[in-house]
N, C-alpha and C. Protein backbone atom coordinates (compact mmCIF):
# COMPACT_ATOMS: atom_id res chain seq x y z
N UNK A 1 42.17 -62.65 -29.39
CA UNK A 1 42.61 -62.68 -28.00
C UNK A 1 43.91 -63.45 -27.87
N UNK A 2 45.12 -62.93 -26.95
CA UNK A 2 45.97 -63.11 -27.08
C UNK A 2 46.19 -64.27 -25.13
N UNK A 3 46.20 -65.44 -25.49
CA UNK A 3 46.71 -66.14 -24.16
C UNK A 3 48.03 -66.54 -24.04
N UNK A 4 48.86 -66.00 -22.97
CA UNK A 4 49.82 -66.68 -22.29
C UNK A 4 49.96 -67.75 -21.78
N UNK A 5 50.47 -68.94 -22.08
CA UNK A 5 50.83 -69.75 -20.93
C UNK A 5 52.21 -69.66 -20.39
N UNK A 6 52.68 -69.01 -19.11
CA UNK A 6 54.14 -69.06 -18.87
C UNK A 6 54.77 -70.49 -18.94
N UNK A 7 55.78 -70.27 -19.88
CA UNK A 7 56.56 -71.49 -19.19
C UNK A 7 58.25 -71.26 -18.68
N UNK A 8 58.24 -71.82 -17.24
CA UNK A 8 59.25 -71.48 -16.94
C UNK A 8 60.07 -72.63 -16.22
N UNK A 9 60.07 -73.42 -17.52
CA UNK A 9 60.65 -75.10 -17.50
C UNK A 9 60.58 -76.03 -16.44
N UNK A 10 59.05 -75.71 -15.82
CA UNK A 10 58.18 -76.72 -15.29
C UNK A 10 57.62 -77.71 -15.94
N UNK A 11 56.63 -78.76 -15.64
CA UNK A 11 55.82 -79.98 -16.82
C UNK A 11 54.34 -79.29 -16.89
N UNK A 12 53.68 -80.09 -17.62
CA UNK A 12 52.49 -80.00 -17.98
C UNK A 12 51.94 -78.42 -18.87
N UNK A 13 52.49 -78.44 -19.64
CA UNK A 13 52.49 -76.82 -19.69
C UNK A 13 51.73 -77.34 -20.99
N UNK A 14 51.72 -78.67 -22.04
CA UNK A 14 51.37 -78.82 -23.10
C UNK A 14 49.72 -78.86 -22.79
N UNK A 15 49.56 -80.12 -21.67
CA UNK A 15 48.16 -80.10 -21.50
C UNK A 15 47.51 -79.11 -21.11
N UNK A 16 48.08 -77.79 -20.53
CA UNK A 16 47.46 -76.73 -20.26
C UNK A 16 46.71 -76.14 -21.34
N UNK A 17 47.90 -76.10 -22.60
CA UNK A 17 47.47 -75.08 -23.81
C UNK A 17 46.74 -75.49 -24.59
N UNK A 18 47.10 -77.15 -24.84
CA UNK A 18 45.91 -77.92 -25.11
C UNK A 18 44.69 -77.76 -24.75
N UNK A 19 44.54 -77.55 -23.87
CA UNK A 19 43.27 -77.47 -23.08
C UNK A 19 42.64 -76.10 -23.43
N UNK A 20 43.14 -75.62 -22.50
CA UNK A 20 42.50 -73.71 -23.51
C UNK A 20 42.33 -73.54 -25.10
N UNK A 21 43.41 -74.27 -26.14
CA UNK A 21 42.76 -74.14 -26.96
C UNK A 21 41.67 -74.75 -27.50
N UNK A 22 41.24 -76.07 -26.82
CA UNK A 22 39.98 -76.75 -26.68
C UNK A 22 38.86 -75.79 -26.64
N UNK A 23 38.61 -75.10 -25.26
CA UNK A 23 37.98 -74.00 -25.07
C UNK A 23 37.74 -72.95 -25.95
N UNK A 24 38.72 -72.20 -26.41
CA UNK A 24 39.14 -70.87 -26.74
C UNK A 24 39.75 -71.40 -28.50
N UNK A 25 39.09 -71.95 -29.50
CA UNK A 25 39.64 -72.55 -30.74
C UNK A 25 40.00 -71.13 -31.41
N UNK A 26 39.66 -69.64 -31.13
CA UNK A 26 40.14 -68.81 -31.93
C UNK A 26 41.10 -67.93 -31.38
N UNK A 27 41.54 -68.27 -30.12
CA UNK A 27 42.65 -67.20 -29.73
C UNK A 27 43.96 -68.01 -29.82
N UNK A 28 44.94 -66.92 -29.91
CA UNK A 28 45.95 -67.35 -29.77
C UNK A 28 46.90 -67.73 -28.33
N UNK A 29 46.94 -68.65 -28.68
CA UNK A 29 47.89 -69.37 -27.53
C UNK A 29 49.42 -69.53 -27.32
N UNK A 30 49.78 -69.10 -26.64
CA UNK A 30 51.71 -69.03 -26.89
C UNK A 30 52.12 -69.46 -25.08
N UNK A 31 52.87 -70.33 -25.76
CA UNK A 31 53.81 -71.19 -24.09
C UNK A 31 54.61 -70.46 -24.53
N UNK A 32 55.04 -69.49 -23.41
CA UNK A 32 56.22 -68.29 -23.67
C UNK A 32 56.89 -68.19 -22.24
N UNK A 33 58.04 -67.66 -22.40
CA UNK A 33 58.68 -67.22 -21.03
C UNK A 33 59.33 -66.09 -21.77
N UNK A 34 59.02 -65.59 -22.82
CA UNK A 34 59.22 -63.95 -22.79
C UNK A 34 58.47 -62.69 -22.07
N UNK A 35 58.92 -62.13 -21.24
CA UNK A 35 58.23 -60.86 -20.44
C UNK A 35 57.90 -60.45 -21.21
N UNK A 36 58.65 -59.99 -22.87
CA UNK A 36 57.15 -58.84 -23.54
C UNK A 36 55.80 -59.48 -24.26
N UNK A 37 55.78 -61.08 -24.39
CA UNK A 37 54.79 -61.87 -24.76
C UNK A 37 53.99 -61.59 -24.01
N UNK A 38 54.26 -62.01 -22.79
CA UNK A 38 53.65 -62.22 -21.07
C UNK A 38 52.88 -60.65 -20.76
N UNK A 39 53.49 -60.15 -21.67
CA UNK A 39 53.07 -58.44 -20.70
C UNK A 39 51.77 -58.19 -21.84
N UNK A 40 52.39 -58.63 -23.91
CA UNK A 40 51.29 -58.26 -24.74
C UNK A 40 49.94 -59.51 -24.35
N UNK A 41 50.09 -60.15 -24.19
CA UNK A 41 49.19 -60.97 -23.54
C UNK A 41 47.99 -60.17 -23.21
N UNK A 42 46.71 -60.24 -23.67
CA UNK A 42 45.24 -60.03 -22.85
C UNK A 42 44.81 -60.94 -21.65
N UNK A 43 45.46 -62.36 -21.51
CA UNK A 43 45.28 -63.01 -19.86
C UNK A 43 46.30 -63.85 -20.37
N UNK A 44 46.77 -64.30 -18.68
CA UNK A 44 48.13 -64.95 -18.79
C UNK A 44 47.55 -66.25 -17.60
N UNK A 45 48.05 -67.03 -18.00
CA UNK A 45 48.08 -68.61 -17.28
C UNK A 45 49.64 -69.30 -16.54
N UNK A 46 49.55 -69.41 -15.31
CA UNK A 46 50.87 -69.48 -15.17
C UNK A 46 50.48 -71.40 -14.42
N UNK A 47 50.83 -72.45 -14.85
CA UNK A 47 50.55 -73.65 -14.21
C UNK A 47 52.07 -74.01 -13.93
N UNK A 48 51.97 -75.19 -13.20
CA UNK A 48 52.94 -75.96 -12.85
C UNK A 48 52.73 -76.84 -12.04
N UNK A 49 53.93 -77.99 -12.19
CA UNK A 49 54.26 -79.06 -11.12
C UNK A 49 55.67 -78.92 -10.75
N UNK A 50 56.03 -79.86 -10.02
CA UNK A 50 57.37 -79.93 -9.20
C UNK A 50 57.42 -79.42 -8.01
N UNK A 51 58.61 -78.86 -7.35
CA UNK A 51 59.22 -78.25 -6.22
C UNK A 51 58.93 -76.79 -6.34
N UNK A 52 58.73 -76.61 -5.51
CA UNK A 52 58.19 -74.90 -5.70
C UNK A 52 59.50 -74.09 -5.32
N UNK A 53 60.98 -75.06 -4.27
CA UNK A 53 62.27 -73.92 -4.89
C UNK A 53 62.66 -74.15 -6.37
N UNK A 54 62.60 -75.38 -6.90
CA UNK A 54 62.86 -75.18 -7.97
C UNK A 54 62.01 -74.40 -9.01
N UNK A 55 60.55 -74.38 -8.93
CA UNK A 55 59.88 -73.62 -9.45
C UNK A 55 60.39 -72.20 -9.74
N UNK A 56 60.27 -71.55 -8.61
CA UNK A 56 60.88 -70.17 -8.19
C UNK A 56 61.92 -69.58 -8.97
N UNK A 57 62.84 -70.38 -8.50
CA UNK A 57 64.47 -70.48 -9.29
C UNK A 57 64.62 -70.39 -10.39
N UNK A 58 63.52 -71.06 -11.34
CA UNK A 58 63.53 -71.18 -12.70
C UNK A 58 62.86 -69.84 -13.21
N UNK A 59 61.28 -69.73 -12.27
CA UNK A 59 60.64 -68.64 -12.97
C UNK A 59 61.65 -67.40 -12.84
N UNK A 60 62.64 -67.25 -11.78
CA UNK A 60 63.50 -65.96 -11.91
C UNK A 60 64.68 -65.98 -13.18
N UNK A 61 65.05 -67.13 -13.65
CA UNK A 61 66.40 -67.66 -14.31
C UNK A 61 65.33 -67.18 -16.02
N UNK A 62 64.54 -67.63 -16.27
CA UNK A 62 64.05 -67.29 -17.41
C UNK A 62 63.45 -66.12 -17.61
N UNK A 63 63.40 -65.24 -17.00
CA UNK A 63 63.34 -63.93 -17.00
C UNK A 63 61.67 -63.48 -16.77
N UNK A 64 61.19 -64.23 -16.59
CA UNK A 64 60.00 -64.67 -16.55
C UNK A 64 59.36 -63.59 -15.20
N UNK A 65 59.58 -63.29 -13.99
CA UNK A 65 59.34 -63.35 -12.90
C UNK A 65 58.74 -62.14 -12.91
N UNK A 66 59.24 -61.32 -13.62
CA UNK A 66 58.87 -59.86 -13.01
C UNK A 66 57.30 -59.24 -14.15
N UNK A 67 57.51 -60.31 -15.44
CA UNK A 67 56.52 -59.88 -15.96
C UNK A 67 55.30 -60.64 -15.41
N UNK A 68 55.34 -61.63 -15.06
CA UNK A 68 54.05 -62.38 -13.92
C UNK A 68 53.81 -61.96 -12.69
N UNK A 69 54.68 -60.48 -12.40
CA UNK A 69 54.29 -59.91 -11.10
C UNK A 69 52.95 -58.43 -11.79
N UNK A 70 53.81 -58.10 -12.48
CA UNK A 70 52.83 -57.22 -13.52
C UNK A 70 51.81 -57.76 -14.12
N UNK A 71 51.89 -58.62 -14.59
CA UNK A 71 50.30 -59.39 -15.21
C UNK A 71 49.32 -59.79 -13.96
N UNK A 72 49.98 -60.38 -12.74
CA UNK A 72 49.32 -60.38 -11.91
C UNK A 72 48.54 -59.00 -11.34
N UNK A 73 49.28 -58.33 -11.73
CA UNK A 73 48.59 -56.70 -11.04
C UNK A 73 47.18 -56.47 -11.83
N UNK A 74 47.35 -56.68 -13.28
CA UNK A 74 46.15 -56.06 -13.96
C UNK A 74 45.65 -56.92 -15.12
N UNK A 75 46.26 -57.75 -15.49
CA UNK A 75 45.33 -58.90 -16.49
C UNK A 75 44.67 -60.13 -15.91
N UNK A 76 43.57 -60.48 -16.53
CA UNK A 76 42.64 -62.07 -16.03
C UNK A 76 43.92 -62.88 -15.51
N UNK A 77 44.23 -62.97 -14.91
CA UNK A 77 45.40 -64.03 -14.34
C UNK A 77 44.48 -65.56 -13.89
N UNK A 78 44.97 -66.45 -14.10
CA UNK A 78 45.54 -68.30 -13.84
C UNK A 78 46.50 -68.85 -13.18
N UNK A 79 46.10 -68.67 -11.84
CA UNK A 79 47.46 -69.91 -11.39
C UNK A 79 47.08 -70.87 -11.03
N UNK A 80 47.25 -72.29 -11.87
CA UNK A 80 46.95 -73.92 -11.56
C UNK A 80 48.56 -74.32 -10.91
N UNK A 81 47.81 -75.37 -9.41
CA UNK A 81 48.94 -75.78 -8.57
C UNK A 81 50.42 -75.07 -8.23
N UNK A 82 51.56 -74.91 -8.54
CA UNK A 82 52.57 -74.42 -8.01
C UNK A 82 52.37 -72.58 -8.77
N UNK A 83 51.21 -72.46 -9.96
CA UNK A 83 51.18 -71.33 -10.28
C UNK A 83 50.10 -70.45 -9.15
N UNK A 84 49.44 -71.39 -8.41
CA UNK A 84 48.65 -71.08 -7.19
C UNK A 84 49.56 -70.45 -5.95
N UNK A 85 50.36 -71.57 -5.45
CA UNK A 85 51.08 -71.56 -4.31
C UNK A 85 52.38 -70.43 -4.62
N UNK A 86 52.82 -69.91 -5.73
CA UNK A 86 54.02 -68.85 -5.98
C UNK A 86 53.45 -67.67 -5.35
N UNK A 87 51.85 -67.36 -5.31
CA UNK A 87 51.80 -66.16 -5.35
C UNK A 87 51.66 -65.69 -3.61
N UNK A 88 52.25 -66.41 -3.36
CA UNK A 88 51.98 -66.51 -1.77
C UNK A 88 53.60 -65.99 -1.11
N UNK A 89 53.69 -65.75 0.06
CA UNK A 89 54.62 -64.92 0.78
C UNK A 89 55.97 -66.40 1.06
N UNK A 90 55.19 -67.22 1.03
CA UNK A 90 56.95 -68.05 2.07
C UNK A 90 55.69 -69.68 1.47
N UNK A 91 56.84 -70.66 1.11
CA UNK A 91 56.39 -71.81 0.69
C UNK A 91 57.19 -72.71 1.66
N UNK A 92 56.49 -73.58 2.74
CA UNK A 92 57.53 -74.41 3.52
C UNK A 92 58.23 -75.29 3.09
N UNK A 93 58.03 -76.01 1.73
CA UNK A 93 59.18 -76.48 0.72
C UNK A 93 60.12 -75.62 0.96
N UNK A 94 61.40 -76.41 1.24
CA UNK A 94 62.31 -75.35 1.14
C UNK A 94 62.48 -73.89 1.63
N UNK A 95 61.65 -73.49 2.82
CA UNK A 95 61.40 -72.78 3.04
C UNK A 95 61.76 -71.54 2.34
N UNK A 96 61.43 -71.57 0.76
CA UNK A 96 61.55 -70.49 -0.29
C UNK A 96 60.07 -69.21 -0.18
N UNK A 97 60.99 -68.27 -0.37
CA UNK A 97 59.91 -67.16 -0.48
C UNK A 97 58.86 -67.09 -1.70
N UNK A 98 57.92 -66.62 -2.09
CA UNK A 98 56.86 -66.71 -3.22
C UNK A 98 57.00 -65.20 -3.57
N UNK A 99 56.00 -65.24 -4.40
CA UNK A 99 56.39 -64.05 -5.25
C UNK A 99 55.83 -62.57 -4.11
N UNK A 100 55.02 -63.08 -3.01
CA UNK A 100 53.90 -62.10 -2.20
C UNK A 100 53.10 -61.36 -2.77
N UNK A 101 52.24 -61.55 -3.90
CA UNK A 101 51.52 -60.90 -4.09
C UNK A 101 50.23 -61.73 -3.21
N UNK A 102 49.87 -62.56 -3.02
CA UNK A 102 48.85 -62.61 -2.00
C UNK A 102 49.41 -63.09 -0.24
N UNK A 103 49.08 -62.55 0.53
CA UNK A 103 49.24 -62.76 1.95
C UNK A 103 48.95 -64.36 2.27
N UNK A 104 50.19 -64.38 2.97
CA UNK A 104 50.04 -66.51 3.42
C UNK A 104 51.04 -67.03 3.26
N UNK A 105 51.12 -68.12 3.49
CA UNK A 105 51.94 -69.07 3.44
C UNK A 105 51.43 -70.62 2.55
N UNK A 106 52.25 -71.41 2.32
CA UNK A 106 52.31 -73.30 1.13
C UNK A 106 52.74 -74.24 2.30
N UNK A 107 52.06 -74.25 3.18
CA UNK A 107 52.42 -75.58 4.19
C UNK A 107 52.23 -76.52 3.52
N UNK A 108 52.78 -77.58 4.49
CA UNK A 108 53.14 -79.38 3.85
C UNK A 108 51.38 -79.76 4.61
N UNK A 109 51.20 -80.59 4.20
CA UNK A 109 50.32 -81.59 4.90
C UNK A 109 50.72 -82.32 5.87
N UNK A 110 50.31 -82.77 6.92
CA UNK A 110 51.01 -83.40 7.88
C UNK A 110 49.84 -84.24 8.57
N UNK A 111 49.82 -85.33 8.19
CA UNK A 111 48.42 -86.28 8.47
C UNK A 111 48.86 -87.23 8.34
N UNK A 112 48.08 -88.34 10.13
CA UNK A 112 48.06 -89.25 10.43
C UNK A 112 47.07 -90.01 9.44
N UNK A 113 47.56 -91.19 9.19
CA UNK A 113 47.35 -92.17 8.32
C UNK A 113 46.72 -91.74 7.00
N UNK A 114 46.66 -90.87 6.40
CA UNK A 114 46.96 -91.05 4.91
C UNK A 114 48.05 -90.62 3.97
N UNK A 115 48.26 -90.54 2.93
CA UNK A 115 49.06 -90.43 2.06
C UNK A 115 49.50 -89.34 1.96
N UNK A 116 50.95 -89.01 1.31
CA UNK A 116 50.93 -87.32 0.92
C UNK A 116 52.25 -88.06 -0.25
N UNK A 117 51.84 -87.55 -1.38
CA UNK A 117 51.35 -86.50 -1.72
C UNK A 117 49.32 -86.89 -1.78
N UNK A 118 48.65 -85.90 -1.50
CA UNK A 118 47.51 -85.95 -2.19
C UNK A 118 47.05 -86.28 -3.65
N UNK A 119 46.59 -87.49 -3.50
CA UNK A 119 46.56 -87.73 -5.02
C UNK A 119 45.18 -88.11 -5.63
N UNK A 120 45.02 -87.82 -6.56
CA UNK A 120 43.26 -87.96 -7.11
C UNK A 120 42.08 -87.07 -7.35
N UNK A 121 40.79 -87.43 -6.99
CA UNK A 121 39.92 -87.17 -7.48
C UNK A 121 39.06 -86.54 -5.87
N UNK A 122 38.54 -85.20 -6.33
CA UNK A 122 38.00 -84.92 -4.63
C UNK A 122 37.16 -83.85 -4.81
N UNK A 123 36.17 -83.76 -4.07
CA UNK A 123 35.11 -82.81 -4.39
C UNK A 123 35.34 -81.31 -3.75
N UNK A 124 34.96 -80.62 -4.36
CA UNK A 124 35.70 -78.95 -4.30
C UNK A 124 34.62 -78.07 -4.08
N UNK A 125 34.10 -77.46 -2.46
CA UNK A 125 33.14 -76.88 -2.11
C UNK A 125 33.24 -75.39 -2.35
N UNK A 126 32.53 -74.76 -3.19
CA UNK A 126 32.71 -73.35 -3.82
C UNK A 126 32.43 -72.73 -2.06
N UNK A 127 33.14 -71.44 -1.83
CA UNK A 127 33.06 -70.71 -0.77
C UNK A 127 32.44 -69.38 -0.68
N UNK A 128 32.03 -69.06 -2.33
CA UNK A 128 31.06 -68.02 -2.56
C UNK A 128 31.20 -68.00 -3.92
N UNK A 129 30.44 -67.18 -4.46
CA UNK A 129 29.82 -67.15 -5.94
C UNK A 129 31.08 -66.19 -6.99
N UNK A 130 31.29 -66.83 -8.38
CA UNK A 130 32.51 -66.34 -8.83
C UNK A 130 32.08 -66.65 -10.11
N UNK A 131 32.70 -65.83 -11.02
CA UNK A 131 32.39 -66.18 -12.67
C UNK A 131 33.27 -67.15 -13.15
N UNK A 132 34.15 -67.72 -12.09
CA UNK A 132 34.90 -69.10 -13.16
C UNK A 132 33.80 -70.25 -12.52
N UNK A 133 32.70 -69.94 -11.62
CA UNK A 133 32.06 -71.14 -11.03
C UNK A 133 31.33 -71.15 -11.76
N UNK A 134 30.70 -70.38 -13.17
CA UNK A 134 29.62 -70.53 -13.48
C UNK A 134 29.37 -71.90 -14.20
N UNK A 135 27.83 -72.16 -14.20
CA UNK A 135 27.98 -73.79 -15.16
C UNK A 135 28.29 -74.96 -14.02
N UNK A 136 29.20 -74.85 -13.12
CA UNK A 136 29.88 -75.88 -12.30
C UNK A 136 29.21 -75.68 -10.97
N UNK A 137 28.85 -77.14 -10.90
CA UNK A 137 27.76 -77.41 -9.52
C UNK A 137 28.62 -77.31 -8.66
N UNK A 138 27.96 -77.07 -7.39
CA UNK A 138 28.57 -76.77 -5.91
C UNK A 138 29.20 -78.80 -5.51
N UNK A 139 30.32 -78.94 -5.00
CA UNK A 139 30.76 -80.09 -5.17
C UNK A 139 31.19 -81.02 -6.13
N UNK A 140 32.04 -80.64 -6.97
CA UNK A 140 31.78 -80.94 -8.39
C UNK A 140 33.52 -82.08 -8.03
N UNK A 141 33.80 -82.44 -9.04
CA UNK A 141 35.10 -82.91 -8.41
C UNK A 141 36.12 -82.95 -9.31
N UNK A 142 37.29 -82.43 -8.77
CA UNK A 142 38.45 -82.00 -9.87
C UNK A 142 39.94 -82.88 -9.49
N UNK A 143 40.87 -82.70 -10.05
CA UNK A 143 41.63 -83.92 -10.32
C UNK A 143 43.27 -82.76 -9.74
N UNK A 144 43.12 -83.59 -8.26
CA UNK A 144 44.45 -83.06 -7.53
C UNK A 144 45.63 -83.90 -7.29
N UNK A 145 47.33 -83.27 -6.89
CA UNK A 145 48.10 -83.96 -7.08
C UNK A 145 48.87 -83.22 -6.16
N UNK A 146 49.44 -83.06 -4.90
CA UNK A 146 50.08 -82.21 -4.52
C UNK A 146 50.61 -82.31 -3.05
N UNK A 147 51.44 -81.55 -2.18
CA UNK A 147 51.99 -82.01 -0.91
C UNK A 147 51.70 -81.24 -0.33
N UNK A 148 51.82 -80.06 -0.70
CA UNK A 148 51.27 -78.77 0.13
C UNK A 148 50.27 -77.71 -0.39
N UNK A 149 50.00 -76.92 0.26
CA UNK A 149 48.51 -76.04 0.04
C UNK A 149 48.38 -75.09 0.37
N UNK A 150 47.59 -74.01 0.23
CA UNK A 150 47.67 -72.51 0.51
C UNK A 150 46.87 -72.39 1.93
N UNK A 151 47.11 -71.41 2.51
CA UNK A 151 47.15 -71.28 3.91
C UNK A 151 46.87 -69.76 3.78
N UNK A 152 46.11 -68.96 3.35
CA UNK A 152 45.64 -67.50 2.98
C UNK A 152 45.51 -66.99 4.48
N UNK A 153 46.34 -65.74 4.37
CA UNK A 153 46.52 -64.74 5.23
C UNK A 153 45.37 -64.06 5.65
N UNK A 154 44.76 -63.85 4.48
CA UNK A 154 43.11 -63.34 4.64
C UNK A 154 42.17 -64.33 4.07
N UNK A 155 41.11 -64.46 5.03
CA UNK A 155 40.06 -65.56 4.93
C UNK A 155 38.91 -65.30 3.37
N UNK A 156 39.21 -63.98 3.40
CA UNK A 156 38.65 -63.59 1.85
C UNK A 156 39.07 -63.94 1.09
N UNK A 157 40.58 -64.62 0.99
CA UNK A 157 40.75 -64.70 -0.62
C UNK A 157 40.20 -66.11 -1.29
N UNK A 158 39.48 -66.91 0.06
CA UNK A 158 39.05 -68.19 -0.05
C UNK A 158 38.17 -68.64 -1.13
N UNK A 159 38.37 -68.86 -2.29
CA UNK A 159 37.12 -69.02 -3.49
C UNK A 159 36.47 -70.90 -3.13
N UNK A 160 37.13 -71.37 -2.67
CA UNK A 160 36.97 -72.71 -2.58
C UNK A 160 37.55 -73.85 -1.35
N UNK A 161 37.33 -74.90 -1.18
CA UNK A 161 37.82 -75.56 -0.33
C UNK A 161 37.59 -76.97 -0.42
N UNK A 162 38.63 -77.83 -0.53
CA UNK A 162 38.39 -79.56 -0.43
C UNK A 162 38.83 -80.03 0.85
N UNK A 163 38.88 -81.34 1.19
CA UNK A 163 38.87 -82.09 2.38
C UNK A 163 39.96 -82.98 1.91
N UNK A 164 40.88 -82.93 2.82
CA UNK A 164 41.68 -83.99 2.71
C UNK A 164 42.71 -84.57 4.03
N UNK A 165 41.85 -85.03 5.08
CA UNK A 165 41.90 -85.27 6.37
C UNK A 165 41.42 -84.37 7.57
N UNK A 166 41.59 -82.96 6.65
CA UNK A 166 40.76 -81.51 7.30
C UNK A 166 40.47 -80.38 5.80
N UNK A 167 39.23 -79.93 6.36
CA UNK A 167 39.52 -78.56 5.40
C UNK A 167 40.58 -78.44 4.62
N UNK A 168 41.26 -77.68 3.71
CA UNK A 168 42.04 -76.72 3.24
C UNK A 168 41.54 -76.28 1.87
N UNK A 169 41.84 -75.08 2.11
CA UNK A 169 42.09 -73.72 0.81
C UNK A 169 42.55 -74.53 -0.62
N UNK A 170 41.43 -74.67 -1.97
CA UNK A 170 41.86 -75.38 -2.82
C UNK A 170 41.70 -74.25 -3.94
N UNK A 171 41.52 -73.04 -4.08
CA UNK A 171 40.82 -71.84 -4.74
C UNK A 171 41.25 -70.48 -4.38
N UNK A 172 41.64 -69.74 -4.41
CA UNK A 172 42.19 -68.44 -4.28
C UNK A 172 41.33 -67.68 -5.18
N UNK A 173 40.61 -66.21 -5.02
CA UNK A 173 40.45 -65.09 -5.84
C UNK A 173 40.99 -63.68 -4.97
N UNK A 174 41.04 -62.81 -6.18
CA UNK A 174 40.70 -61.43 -5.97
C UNK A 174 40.82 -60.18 -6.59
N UNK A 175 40.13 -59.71 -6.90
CA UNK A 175 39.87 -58.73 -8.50
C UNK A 175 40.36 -59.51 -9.53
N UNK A 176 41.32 -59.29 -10.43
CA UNK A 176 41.40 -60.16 -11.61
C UNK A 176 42.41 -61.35 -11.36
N UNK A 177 42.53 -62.06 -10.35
CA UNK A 177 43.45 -63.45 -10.24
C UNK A 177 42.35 -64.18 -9.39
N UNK A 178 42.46 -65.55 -10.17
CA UNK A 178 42.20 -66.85 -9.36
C UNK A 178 42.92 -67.65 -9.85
N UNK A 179 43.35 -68.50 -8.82
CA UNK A 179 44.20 -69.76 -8.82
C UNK A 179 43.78 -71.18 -8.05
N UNK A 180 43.97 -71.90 -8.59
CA UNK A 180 43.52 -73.18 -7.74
C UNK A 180 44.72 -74.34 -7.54
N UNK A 181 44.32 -75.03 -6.91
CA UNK A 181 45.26 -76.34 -6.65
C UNK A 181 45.04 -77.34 -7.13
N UNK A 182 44.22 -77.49 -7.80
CA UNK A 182 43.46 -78.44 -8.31
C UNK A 182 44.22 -78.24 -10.12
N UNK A 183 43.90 -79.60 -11.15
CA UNK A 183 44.37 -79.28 -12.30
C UNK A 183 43.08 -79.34 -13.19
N UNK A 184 42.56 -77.92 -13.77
CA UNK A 184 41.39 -78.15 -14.52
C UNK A 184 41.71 -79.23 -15.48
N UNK A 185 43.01 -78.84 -16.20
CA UNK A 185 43.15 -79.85 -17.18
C UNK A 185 42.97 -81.24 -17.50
N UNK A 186 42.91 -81.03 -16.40
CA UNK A 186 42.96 -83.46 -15.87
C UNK A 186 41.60 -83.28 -15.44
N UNK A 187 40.81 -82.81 -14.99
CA UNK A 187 39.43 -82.63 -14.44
C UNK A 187 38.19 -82.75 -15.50
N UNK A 188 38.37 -83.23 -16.71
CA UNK A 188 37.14 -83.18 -17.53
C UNK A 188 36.24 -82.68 -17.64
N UNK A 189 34.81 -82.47 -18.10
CA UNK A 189 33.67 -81.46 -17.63
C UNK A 189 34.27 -79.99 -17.12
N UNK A 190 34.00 -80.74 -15.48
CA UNK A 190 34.50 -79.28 -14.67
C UNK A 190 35.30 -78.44 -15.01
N UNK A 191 36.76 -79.02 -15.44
CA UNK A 191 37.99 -78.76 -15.43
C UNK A 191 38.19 -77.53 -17.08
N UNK A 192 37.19 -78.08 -17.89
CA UNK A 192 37.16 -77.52 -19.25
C UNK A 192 36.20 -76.17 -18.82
N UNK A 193 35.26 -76.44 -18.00
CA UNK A 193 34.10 -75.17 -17.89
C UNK A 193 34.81 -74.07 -17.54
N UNK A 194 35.69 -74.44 -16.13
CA UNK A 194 36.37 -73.81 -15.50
C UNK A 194 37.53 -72.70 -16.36
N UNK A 195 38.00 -73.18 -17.52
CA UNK A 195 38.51 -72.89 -18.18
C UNK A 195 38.07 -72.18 -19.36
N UNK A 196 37.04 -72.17 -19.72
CA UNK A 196 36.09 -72.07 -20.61
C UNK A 196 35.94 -70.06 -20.15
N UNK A 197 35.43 -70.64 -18.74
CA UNK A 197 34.99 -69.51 -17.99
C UNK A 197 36.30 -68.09 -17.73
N UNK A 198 37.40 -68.63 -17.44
CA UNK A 198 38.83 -68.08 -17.87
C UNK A 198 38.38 -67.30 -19.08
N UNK A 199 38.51 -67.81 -20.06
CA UNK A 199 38.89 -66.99 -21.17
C UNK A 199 37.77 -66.08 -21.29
N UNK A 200 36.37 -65.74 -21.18
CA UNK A 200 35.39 -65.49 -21.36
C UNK A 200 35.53 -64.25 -20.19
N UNK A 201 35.93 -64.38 -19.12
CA UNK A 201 36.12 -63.65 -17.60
C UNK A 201 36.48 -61.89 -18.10
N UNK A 202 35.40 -61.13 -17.22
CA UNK A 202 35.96 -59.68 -17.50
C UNK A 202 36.04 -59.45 -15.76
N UNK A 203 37.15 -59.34 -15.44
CA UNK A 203 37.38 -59.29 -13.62
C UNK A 203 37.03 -57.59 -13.92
């Protein structure tokens, strides 16, 4: 089995692959930003941190962009944090556009008396039953870092949801993509199952 991790000179891309190959000790793993890697790929993982214009900017500059619109169409797809929020229509960072393959918008947080960015440890209420939930208890708690959040156009694509002064969308599915906001990688237990469950996944 052949895994992608895009990289499209964002961070954390080591602990990602690290991590899957934890999981997954016999497939191959490649941090690539070649489109024909990305395309031979059997599932592709797209993570990130930073600015989501800079994100953007980069995933188009490395040529990267158009084969993660195609993998998104028909392979097990992964988007952790800014690989979550790309696939969305308009990101209010910068008020930069996303790639639109899912309906919505990446609002900021905007809350009286606590912190932003969101930072830590927070329990993640499954919103219906999914094969990356398997193994992982309802409330389980995964390891977030972030300013803004998905805001889904359609209330279906909701796989999950944490609290962080109100509700919000921490989980995205639909046919073969889920993405979260959350970083399995930093999440231990959960974060490995979750991943575990990735590679194993026939959407």
């Amino acid at each position: 089995m052949k895994i992608a991790v895009v990289d499209y000179g964002m961070g954390n891309l080591r602990s990602v692959s690290k991590a899957i190959e934890h999981v997954a000790p016999s497939a191959e793993v490649a941090v690539t930003a070649r489109p024909d890697a990305i395309l031979a790929a059997d599932r592709v993982v797209v993570p990130g941190q930073g600015a989501m214009p800079d994100c953007m900017r980069q995933l188009s500059a490395s040529g990267a962009r158009e084969a993660v619109v195609r993998a998104a169409g028909s392979k097990p797809f992964l988007g952790i944090c800014i690989g979550l929020q790309m696939l969305f229509e308009r990101g209010e960072e910068g008020d930069t556009p996303g790639l639109g393959i899912l309906r919505g918008s990446v609002p900021r947080f905007h809350l009286t008396g606590l912190k932003v960015p969101h930072m830590g440890w927070n329990e993640v209420r499954q919103a219906r039953p999914h094969a990356l939930w398997r193994g992982i208890a309802d409330a389980s708690r995964f390891y977030f870092v972030h300013s803004y959040f998905p805001a889904p156009g359609d209330a279906s694509l909701t796989a999950a949801t944490a609290t962080y002064g109100a509700p919000f969308t921490c989980a995205v599915a639909r046919d073969n993509i889920f993405a979260v906001q959350f970083h399995p990688e930093k999440s231990q237990s959960a974060g490995l199952q979750l991943l575990s469950n990735f590679v194993s996944w026939r959407p």
